[in-house]
Protein backbone atom coordinates (compact mmCIF):
# COMPACT_ATOMS: atom_id res chain seq x y z
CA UNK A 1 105.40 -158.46 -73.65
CA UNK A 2 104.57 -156.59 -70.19
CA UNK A 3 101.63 -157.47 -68.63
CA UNK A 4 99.54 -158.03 -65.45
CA UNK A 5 96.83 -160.30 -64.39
CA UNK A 6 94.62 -160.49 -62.07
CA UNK A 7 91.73 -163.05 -60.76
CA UNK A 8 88.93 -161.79 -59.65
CA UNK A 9 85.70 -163.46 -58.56
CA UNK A 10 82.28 -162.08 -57.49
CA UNK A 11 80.50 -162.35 -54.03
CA UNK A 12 78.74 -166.12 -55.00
CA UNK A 13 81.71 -167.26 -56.48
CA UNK A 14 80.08 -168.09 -59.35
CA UNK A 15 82.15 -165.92 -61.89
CA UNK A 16 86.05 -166.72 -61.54
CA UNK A 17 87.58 -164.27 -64.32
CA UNK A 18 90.80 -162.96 -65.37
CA UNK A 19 91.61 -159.20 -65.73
CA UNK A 20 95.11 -159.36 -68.15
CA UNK A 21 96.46 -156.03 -68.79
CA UNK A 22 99.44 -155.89 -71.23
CA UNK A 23 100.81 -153.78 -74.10
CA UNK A 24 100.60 -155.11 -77.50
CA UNK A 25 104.34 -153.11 -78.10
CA UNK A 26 107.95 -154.12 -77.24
CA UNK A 27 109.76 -151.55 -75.77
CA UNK A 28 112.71 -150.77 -78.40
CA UNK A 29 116.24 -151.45 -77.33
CA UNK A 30 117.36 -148.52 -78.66
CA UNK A 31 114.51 -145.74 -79.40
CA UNK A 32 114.30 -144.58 -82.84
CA UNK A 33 115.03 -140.72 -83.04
CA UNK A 34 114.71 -138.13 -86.34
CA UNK A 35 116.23 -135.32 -86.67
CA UNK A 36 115.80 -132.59 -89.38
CA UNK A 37 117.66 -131.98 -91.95
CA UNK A 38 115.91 -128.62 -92.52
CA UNK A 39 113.25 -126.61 -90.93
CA UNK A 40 110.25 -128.07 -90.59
CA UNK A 41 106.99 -126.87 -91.12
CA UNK A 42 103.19 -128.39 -89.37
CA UNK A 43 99.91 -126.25 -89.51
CA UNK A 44 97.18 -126.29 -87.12
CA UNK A 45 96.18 -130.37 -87.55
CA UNK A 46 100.09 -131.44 -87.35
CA UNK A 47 100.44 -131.85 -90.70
CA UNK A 48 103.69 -131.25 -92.42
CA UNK A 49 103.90 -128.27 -94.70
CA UNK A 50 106.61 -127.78 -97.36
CA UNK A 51 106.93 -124.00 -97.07
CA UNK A 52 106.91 -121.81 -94.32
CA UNK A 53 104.30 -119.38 -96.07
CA UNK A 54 102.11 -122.24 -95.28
CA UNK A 55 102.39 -121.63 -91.48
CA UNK A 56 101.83 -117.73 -91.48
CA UNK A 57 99.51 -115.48 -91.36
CA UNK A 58 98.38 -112.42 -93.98
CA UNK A 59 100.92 -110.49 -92.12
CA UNK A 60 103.48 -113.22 -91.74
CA UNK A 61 103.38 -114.01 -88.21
CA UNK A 62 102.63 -118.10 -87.23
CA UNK A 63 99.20 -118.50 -87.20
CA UNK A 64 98.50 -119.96 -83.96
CA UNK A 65 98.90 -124.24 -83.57
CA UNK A 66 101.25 -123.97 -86.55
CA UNK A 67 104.95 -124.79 -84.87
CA UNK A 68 108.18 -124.79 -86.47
CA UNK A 69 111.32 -127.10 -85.68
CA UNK A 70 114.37 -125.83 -86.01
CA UNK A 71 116.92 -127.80 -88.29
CA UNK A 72 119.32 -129.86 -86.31
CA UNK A 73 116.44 -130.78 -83.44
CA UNK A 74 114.40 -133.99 -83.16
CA UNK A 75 111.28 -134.24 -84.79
CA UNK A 76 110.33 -137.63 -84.00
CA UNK A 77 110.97 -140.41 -81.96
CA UNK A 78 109.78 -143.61 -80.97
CA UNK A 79 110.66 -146.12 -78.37
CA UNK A 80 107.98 -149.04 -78.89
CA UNK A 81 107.21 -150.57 -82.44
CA UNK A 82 104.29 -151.41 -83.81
CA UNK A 83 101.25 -153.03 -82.54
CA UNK A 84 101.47 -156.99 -83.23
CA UNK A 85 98.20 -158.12 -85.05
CA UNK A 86 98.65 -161.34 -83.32
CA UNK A 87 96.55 -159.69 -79.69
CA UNK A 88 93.71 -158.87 -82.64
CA UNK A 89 92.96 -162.86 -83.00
CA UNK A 90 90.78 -164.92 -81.43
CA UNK A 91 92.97 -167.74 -81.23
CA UNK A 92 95.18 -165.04 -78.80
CA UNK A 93 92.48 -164.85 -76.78
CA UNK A 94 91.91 -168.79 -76.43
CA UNK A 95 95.38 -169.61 -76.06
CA UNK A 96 96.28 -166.65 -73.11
CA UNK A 97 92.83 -168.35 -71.18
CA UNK A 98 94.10 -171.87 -71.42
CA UNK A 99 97.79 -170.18 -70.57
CA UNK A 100 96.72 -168.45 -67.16
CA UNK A 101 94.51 -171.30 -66.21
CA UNK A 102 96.59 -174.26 -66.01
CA UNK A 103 99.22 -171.75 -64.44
CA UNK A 104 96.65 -170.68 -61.42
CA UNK A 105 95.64 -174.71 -61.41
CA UNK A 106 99.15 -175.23 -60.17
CA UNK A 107 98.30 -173.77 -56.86
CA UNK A 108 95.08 -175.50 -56.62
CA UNK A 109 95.51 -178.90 -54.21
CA UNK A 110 91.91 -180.12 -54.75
CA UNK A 111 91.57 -181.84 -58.23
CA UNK A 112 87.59 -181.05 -57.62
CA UNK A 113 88.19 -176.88 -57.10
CA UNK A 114 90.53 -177.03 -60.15
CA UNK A 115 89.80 -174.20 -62.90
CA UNK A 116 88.66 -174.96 -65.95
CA UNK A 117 88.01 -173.08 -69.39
CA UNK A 118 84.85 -172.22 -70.61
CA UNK A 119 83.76 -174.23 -74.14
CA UNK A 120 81.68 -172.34 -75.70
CA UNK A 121 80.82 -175.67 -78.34
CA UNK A 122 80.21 -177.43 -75.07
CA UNK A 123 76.64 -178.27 -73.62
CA UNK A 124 76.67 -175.52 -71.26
CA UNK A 125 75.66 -171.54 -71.72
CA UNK A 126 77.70 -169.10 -70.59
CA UNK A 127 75.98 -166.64 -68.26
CA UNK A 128 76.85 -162.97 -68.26
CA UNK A 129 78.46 -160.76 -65.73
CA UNK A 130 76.37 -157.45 -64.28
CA UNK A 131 78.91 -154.43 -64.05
CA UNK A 132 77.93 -151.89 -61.83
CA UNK A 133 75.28 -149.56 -62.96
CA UNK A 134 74.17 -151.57 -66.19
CA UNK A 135 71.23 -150.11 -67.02
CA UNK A 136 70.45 -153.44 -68.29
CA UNK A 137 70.67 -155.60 -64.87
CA UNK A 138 67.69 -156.88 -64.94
CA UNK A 139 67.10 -158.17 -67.92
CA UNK A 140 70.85 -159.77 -68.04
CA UNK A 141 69.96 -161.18 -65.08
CA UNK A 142 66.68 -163.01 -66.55
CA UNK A 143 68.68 -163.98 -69.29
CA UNK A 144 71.28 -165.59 -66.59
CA UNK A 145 68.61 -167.39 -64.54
CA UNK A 146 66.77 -168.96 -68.31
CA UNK A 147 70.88 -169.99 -68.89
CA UNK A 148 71.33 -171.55 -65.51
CA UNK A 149 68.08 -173.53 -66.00
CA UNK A 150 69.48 -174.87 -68.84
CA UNK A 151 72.48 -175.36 -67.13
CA UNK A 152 71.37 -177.40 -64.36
CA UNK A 153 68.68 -179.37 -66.76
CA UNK A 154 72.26 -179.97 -68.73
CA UNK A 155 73.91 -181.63 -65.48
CA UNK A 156 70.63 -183.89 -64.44
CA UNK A 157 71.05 -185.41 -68.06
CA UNK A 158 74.57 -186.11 -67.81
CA UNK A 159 74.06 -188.18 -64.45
CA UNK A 160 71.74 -190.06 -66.09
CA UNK A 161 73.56 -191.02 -68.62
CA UNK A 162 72.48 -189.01 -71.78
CA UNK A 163 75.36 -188.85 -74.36
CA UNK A 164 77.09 -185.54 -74.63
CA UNK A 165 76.60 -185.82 -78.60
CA UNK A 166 72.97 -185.76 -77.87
CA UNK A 167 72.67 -182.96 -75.52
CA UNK A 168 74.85 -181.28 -77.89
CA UNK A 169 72.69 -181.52 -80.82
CA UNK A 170 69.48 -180.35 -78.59
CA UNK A 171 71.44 -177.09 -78.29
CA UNK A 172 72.45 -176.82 -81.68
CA UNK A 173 68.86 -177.56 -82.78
CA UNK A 174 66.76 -175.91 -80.31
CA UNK A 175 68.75 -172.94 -78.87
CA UNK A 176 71.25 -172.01 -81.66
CA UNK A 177 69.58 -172.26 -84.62
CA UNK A 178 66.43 -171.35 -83.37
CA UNK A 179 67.63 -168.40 -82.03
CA UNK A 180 69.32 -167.13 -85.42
CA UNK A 181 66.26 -167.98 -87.07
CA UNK A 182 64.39 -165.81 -84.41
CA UNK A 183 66.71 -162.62 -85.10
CA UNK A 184 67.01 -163.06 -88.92
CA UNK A 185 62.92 -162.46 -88.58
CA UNK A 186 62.29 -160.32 -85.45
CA UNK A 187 65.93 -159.04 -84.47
CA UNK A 188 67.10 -159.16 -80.76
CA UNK A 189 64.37 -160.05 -78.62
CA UNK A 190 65.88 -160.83 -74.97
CA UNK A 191 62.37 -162.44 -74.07
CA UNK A 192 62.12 -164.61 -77.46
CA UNK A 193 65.61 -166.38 -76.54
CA UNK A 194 64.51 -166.77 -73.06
CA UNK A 195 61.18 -168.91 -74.45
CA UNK A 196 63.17 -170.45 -76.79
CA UNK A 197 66.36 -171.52 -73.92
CA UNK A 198 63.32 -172.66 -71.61
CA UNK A 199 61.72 -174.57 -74.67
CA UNK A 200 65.02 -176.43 -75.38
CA UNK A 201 64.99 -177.16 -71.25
CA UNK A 202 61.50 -178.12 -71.12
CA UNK A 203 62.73 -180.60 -74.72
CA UNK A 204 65.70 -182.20 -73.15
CA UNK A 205 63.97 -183.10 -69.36
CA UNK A 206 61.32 -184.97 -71.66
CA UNK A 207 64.50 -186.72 -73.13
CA UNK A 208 65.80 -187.16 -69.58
CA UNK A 209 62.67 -188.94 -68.82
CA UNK A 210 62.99 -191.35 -71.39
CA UNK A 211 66.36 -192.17 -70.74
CA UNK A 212 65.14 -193.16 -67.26
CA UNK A 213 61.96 -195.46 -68.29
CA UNK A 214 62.85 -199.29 -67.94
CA UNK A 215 63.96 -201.06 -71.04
CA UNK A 216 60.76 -202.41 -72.87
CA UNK A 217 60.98 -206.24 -71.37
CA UNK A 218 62.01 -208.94 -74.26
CA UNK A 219 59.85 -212.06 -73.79
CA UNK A 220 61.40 -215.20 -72.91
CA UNK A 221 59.02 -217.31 -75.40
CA UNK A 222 58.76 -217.96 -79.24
CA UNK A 223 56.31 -215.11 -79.98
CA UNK A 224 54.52 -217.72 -82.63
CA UNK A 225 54.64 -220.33 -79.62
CA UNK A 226 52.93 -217.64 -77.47
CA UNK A 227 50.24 -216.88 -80.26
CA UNK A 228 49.08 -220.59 -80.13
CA UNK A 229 49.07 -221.15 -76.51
CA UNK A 230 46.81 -217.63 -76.58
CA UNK A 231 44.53 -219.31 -79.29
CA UNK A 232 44.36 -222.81 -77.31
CA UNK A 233 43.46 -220.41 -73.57
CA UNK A 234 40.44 -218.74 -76.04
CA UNK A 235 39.23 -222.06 -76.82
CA UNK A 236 39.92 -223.81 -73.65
CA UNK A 237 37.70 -220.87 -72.05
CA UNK A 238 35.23 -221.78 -74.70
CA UNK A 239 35.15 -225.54 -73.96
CA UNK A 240 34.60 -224.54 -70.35
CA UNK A 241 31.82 -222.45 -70.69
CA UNK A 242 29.98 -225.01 -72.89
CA UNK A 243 30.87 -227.56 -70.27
CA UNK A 244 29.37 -225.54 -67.56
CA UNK A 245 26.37 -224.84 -69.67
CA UNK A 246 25.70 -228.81 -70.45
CA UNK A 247 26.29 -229.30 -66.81
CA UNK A 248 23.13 -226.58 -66.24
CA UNK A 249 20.56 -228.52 -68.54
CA UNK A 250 22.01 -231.79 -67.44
CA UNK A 251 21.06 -230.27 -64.00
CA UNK A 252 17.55 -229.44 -65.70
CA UNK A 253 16.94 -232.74 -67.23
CA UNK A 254 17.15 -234.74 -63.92
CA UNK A 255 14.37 -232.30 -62.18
């Protein structure tokens, strides 16, 4: 197919992007013509009478946007076929984002500034880009900062070690089904799925917390062993304030 792309980027560098323009036709090799056989009749919409009484007026002129083609001259013609469903599918999509990246990755020397694919069944949420004169601006760009909150929240856990799987299920729990649940009752509610994307953040730093406390110490001794020698300190403190109380009236006794 023909095409064109293009990568664009915005001022922060924040939103790498690629514009692909490209026809969903191939051009025929040799263009399908039709000629008529017979004159050939199309009213005012194009569509193609059988009669030439259906053209004409009461007194038999052509009503205006009615036409007539002659027999012998082309009636149709087409040089492209039809549109492949194939640029319809999802899976085009995918595939033509993976394509383009690893192809601009090429160029890239530094493994680190390497392009990647966003996942959208990764941890991460995508944030949204602002076209000029949205009249929605602001509130897409709430919804971007709640998203990058997340986002960030997202990286501290994955330093400190907590599994993808589980950070995964956090946003499957609280963000995604949360927020279906929120628009199968209320509908679209921009500040509802910001509380609930800031709930889920507030959720997983407790879980980042955890992850970070010191593992609960194991003691060295026989718990029973440790048990007794408790029991024997109790009674040894008990013997030793009896002692020190004989010792007082023993004190008393000599006086």
């Amino acid at each position: 197919m023909k095409c064109s792309a293009a990568l664009h980027h915005n001022k922060a560098k924040t939103n790498y992007h690629i514009h692909l323009v490209f026809s969903e036709r191939k051009m025929l090799e040799q263009p399908e013509v039709k000629v008529a056989t017979r004159n050939m009749f199309y009213d005012e919409q194009g569509k193609h009478r059988l009669t030439k009484k259906e053209v004409l007026d009461e007194q038999g002129n052509l009503r205006a946007g009615c036409s007539i083609i002659p027999k012998g001259e082309v009636y149709e013609s087409h040089i492209f076929t039809k549109k492949d469903e194939w640029f319809k599918n999802k899976a085009f999509t995918k595939e033509v984002k993976e394509l383009f990246t690893d192809t601009i990755n090429r160029y890239v020397k530094e493994e680190s500034e390497k392009l990647s694919v966003f996942q959208q069944s990764g941890v991460y949420l995508a944030t949204k880009k602002i076209g000029k004169n949205n009249s929605k601006a602001e509130e897409i760009k709430a919804d971007n900062a709640a998203r990058q909150e997340w986002n960030r929240t997202v990286d501290v856990a994955l330093v400190e070690g907590v599994p993808e799987e589980d950070i995964l299920k956090i946003k499957q729990e609280k963000i995604t089904d949360k927020t279906l649940q929120s628009i199968k009752t209320y509908g679209w509610l921009p500040d509802m799925f910001r509380q609930i994307i800031r709930g889920a953040k507030d959720f997983l730093q407790e879980v980042i917390f955890k992850f970070k406390l010191p593992p609960k110490p194991v003691p060295k001794i026989d718990l029973q062993e440790w048990k007794d020698m408790q029991k024997l300190m109790y009674e040894l403190q008990r013997q030793s304030i009896e002692i020190k109380r004989t010792q007082q009236d023993t004190s008393s006794l000599k006086k």
